[in-house]
PDB file of N, CA and C in Angstrom:
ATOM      1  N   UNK A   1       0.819  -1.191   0.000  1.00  0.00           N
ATOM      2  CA  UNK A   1       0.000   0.000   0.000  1.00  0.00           C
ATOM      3  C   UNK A   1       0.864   1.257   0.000  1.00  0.00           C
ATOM      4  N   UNK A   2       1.705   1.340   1.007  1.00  0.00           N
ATOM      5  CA  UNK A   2       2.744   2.612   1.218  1.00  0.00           C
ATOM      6  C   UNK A   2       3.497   2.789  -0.669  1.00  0.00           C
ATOM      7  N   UNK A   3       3.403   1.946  -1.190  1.00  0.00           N
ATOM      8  CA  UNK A   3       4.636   1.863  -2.444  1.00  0.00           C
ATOM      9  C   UNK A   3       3.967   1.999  -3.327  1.00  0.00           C
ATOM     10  N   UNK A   4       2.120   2.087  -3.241  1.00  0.00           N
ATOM     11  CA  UNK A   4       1.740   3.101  -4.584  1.00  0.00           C
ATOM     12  C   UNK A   4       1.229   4.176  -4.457  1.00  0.00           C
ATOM     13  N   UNK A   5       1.642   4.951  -3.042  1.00  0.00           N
ATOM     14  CA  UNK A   5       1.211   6.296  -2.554  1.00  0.00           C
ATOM     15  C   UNK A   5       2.558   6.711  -2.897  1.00  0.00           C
ATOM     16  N   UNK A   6       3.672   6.359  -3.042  1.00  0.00           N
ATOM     17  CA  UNK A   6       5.315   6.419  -3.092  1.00  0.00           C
ATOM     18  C   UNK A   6       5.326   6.956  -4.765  1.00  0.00           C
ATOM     19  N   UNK A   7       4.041   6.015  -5.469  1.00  0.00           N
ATOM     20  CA  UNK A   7       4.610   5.476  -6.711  1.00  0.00           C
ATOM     21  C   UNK A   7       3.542   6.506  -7.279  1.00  0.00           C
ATOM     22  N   UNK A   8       2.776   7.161  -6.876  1.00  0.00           N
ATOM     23  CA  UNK A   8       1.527   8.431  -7.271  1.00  0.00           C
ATOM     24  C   UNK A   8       2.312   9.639  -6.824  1.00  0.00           C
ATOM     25  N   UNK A   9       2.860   9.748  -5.511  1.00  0.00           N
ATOM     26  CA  UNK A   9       4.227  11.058  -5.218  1.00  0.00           C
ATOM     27  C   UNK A   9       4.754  10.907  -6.279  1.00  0.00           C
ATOM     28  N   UNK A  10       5.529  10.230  -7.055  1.00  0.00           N
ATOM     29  CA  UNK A  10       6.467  10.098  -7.563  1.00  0.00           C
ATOM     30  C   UNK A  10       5.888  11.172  -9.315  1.00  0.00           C
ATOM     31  N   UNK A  11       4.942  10.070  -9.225  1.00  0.00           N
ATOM     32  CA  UNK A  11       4.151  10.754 -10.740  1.00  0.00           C
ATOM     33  C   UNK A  11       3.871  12.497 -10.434  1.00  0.00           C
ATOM     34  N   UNK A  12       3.162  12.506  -9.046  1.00  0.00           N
ATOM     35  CA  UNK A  12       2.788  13.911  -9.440  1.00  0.00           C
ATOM     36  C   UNK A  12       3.820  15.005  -9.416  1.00  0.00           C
ATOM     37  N   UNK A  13       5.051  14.401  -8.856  1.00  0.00           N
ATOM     38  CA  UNK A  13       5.893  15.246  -8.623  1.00  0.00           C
ATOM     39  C   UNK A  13       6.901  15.457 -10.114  1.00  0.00           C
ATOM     40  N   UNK A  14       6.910  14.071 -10.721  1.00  0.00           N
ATOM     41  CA  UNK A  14       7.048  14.418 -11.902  1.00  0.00           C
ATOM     42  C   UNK A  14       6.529  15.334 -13.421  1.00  0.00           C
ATOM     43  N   UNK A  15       4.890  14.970 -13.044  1.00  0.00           N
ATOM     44  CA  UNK A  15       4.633  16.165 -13.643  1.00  0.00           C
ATOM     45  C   UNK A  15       4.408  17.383 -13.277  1.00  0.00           C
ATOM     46  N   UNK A  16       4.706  17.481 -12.228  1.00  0.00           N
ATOM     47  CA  UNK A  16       4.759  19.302 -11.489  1.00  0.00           C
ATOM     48  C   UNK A  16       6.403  19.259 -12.426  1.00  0.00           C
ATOM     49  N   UNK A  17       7.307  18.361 -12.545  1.00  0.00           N
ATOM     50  CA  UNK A  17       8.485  18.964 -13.261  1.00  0.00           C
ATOM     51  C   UNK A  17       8.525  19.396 -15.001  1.00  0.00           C
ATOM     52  N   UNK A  18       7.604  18.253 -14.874  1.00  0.00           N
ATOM     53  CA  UNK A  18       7.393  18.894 -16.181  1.00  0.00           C
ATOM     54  C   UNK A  18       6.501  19.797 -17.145  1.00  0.00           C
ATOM     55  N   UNK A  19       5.803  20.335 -16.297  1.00  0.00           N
ATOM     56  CA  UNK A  19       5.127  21.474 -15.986  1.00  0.00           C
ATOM     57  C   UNK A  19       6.008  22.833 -15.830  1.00  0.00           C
ATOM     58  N   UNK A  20       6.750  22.425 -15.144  1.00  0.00           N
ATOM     59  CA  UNK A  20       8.000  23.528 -14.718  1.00  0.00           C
ATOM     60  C   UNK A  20       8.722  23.514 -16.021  1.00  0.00           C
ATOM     61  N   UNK A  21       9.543  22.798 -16.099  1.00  0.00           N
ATOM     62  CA  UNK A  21      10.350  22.532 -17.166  1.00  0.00           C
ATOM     63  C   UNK A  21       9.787  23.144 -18.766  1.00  0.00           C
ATOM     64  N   UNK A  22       7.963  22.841 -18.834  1.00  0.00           N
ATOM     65  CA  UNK A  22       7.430  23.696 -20.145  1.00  0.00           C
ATOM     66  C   UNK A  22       7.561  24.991 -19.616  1.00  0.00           C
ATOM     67  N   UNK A  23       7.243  25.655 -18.710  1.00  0.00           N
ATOM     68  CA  UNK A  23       7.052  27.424 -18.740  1.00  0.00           C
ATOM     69  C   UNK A  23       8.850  27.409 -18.601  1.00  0.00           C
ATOM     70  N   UNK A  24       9.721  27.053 -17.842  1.00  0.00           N
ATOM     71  CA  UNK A  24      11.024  27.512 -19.032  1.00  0.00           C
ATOM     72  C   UNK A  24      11.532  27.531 -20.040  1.00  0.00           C
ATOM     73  N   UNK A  25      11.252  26.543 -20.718  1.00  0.00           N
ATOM     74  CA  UNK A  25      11.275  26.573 -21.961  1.00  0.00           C
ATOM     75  C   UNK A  25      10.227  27.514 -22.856  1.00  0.00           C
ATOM     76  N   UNK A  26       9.525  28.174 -22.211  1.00  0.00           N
ATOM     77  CA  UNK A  26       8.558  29.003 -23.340  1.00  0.00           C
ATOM     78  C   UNK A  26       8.768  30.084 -23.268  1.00  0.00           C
ATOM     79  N   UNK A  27       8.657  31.058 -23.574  1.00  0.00           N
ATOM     80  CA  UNK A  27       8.859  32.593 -24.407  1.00  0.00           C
ATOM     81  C   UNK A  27       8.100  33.375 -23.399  1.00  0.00           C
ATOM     82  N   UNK A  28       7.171  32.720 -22.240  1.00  0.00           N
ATOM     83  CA  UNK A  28       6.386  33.247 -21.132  1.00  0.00           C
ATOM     84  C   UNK A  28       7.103  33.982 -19.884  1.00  0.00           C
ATOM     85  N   UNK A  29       6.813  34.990 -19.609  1.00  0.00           N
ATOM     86  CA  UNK A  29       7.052  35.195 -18.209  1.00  0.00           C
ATOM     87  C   UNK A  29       7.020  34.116 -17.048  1.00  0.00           C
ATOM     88  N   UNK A  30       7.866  33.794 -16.254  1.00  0.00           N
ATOM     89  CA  UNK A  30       7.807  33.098 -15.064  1.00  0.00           C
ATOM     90  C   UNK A  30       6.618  33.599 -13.956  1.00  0.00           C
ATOM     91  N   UNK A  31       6.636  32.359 -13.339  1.00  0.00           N
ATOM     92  CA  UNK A  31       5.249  32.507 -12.184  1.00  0.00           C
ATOM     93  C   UNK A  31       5.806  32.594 -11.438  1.00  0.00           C
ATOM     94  N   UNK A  32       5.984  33.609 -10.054  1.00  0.00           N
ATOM     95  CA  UNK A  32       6.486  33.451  -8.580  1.00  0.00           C
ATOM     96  C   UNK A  32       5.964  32.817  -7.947  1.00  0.00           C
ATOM     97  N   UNK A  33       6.554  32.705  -6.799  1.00  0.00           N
ATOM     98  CA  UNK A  33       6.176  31.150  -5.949  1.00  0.00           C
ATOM     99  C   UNK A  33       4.939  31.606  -5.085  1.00  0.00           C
ATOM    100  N   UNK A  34       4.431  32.679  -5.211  1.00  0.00           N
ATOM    101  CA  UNK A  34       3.450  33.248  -4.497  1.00  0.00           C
ATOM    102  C   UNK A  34       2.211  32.568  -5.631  1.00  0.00           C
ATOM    103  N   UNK A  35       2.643  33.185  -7.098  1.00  0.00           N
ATOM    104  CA  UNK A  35       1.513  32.881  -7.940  1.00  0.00           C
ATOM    105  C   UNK A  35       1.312  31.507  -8.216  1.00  0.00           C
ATOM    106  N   UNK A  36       2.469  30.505  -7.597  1.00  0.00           N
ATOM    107  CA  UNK A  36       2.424  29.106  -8.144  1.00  0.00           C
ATOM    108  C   UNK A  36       1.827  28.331  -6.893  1.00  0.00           C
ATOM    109  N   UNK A  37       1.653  29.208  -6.100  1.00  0.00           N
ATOM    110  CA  UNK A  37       1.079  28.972  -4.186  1.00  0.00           C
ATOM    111  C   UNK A  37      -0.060  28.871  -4.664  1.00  0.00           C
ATOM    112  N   UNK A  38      -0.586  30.304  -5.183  1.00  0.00           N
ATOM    113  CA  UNK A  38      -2.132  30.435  -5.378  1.00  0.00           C
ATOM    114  C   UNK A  38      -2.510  29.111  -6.460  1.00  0.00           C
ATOM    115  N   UNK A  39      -1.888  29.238  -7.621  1.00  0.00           N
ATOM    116  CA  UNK A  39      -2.380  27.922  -8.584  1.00  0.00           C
ATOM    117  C   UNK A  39      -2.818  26.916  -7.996  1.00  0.00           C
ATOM    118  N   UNK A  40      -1.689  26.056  -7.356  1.00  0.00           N
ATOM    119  CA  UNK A  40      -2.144  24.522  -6.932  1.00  0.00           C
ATOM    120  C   UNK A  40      -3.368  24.927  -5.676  1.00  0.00           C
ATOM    121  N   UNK A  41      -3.173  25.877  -5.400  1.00  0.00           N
ATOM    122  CA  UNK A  41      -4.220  26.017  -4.046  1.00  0.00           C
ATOM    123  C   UNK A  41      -5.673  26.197  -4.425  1.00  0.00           C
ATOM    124  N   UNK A  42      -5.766  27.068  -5.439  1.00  0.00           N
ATOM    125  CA  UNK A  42      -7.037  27.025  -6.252  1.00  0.00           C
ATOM    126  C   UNK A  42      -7.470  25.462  -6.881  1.00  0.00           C
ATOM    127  N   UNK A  43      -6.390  24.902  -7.797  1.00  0.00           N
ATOM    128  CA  UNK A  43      -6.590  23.702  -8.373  1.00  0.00           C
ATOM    129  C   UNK A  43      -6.912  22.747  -7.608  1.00  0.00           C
ATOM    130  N   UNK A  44      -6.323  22.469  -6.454  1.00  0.00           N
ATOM    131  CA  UNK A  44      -5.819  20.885  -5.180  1.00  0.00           C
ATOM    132  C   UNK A  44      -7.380  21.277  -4.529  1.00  0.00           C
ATOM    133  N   UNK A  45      -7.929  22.802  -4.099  1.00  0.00           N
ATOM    134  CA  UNK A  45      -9.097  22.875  -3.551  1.00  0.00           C
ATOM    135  C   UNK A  45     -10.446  23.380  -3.940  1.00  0.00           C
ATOM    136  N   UNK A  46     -11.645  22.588  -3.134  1.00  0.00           N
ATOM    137  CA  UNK A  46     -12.737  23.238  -3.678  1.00  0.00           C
ATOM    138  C   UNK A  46     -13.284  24.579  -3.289  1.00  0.00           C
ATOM    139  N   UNK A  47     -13.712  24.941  -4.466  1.00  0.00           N
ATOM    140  CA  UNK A  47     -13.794  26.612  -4.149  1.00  0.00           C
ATOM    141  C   UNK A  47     -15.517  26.853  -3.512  1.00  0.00           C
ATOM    142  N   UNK A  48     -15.881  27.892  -3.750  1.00  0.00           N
ATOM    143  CA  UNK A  48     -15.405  29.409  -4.482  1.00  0.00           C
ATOM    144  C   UNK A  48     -13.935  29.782  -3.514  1.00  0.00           C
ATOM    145  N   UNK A  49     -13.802  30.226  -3.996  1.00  0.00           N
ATOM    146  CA  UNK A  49     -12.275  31.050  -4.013  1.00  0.00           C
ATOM    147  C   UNK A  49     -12.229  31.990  -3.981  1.00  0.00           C
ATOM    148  N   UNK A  50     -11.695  33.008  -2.676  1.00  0.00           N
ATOM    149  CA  UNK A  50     -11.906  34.528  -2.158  1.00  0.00           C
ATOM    150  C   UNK A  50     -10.356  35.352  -2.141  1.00  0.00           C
ATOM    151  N   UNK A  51     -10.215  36.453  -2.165  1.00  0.00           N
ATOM    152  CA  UNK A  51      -8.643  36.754  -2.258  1.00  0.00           C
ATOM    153  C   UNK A  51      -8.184  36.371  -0.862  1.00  0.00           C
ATOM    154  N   UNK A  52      -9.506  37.407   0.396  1.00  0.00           N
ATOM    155  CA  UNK A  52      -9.401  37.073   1.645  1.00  0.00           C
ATOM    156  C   UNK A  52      -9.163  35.250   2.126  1.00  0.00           C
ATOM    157  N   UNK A  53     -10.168  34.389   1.677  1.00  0.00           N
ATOM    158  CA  UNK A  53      -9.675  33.059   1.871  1.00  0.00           C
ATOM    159  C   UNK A  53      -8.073  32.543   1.716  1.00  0.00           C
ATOM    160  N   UNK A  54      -8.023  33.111   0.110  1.00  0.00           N
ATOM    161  CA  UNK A  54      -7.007  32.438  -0.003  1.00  0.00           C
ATOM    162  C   UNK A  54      -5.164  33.418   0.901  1.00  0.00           C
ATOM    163  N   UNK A  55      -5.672  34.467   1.163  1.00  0.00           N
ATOM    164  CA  UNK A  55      -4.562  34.696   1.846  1.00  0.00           C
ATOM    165  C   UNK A  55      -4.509  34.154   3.280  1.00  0.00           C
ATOM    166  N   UNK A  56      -5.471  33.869   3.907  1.00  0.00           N
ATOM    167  CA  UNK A  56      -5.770  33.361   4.953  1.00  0.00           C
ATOM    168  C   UNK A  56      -5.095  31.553   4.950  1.00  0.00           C
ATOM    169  N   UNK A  57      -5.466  31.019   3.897  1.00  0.00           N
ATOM    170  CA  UNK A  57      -4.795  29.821   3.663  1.00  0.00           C
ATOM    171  C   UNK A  57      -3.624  29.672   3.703  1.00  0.00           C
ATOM    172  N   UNK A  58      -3.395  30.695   2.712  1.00  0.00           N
ATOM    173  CA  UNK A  58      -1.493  31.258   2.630  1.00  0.00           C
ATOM    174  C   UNK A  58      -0.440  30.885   3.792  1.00  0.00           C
ATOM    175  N   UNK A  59      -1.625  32.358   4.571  1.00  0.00           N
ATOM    176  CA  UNK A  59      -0.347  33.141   5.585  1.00  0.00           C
ATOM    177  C   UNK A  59      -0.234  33.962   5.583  1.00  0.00           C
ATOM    178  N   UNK A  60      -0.670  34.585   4.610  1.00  0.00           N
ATOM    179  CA  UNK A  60       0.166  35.815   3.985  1.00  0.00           C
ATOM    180  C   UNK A  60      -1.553  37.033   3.864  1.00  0.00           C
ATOM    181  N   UNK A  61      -0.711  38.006   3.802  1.00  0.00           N
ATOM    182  CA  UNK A  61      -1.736  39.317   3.729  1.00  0.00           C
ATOM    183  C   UNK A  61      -2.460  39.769   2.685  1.00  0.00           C
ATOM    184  N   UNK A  62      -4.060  40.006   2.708  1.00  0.00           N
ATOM    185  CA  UNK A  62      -5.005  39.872   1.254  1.00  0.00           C
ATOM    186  C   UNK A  62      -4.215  41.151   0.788  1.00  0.00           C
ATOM    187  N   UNK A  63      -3.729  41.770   1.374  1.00  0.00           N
ATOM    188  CA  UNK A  63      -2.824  43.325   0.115  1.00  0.00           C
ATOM    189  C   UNK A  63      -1.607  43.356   0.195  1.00  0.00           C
ATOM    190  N   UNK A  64      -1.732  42.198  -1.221  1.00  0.00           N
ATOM    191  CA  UNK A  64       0.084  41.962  -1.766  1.00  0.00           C
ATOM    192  C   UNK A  64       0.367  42.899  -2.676  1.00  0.00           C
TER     193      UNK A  64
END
């Protein structure tokens, strides 16, 4: 059981790299780790989705 929760880490962490790996390679502006906070946090959870929520989730202060 532990070795296909190991073996699903493994995948998602791989494609978070290669995810990464496309926006360097592209002609795009980079995402800061603030804006790549908010992404998976929006994506991984169910919304609605508030600025106030999500800074509250954060840590961090709704006036960035």
């Amino acid at each position: 059981m532990a070795h296909d929760f190991e073996a699903e880490q493994h995948s998602a962490l791989r494609c978070w790299m290669n995810t990464l790996v496309g926006f360097v390679r592209s002609d795009q502006p980079d995402l800061t780790n603030r804006q790549m906070a908010i992404l998976m946090t929006v994506y991984m959870q169910n919304g609605p989705h508030t600025v106030r929520g999500l800074a509250a989730r954060l840590g961090v202060s709704s006036r960035w």
